[in-house]
Protein backbone atom coordinates (compact mmCIF):
# COMPACT_ATOMS: atom_id res chain seq x y z
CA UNK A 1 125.30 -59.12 200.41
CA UNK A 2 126.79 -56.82 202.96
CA UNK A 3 124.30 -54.24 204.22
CA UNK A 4 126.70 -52.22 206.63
CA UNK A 5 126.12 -48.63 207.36
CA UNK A 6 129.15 -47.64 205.45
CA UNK A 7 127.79 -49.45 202.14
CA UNK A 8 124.49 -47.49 202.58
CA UNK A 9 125.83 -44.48 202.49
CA UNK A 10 128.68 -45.24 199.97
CA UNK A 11 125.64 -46.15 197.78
CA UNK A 12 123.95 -42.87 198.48
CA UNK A 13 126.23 -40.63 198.11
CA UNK A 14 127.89 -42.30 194.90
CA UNK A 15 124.60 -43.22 193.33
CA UNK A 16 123.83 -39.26 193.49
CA UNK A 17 126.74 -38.13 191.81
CA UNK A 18 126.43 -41.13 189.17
CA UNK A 19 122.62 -40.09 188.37
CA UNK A 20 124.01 -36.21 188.16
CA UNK A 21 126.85 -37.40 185.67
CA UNK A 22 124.14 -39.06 183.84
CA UNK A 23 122.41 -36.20 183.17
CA UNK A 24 125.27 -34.14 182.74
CA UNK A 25 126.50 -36.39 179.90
CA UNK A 26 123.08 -36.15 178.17
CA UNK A 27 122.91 -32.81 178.16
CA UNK A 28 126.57 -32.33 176.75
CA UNK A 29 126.65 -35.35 174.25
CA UNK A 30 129.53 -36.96 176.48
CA UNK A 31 129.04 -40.90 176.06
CA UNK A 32 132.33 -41.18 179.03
CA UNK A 33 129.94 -39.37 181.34
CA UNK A 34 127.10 -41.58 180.72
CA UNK A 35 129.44 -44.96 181.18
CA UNK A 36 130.98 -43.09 184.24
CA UNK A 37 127.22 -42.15 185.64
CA UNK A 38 126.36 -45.61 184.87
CA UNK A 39 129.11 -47.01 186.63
CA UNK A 40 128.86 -45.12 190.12
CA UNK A 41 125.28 -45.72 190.34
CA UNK A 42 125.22 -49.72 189.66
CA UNK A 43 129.11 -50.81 191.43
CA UNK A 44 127.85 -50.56 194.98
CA UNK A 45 125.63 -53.46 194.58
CA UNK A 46 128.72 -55.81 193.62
CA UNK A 47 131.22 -54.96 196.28
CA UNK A 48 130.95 -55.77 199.76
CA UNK A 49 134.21 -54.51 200.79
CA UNK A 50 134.30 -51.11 202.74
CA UNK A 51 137.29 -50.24 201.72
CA UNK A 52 136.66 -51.21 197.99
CA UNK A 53 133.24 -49.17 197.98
CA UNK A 54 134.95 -46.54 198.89
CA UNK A 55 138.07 -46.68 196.53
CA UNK A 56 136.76 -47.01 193.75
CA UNK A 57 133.95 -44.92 193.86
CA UNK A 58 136.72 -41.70 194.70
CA UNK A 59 138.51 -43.32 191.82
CA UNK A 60 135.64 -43.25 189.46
CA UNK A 61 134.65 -39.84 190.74
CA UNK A 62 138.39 -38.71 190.28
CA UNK A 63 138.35 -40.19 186.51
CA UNK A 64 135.02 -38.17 185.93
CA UNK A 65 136.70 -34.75 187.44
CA UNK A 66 139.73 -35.42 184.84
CA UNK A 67 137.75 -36.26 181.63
CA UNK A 68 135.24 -33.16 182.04
């Protein structure tokens, strides 16, 4: 497991936003938000790429923005 600067912060900042989407899809009955919440908090433990940290936590924050 990569422990890089950039991974601890992707991991922050995503895991943030994925508990806020969490509680966002509680409160508004929206089972996508949940999986989406879900999702940002628990991917950053899987990847050690930089670049794939990154990606797809934009992507999965970009999928979120569209679905609201």
């Amino acid at each position: 497991m990569d422990f890089s600067f950039s991974s601890i912060m992707s991991g922050f900042v995503f895991g943030v936003i994925g508990f806020w989407m969490m509680k966002q899809g509680k409160s508004r009955s929206n089972p996508l938000t949940i999986v989406i919440g879900i999702a940002l908090i628990a991917y950053p433990y899987f990847i050690s790429n930089i670049f794939l940290d990154w990606g797809i936590g934009i992507a999965l924050c970009v999928l979120a923005y569209l679905k609201w």
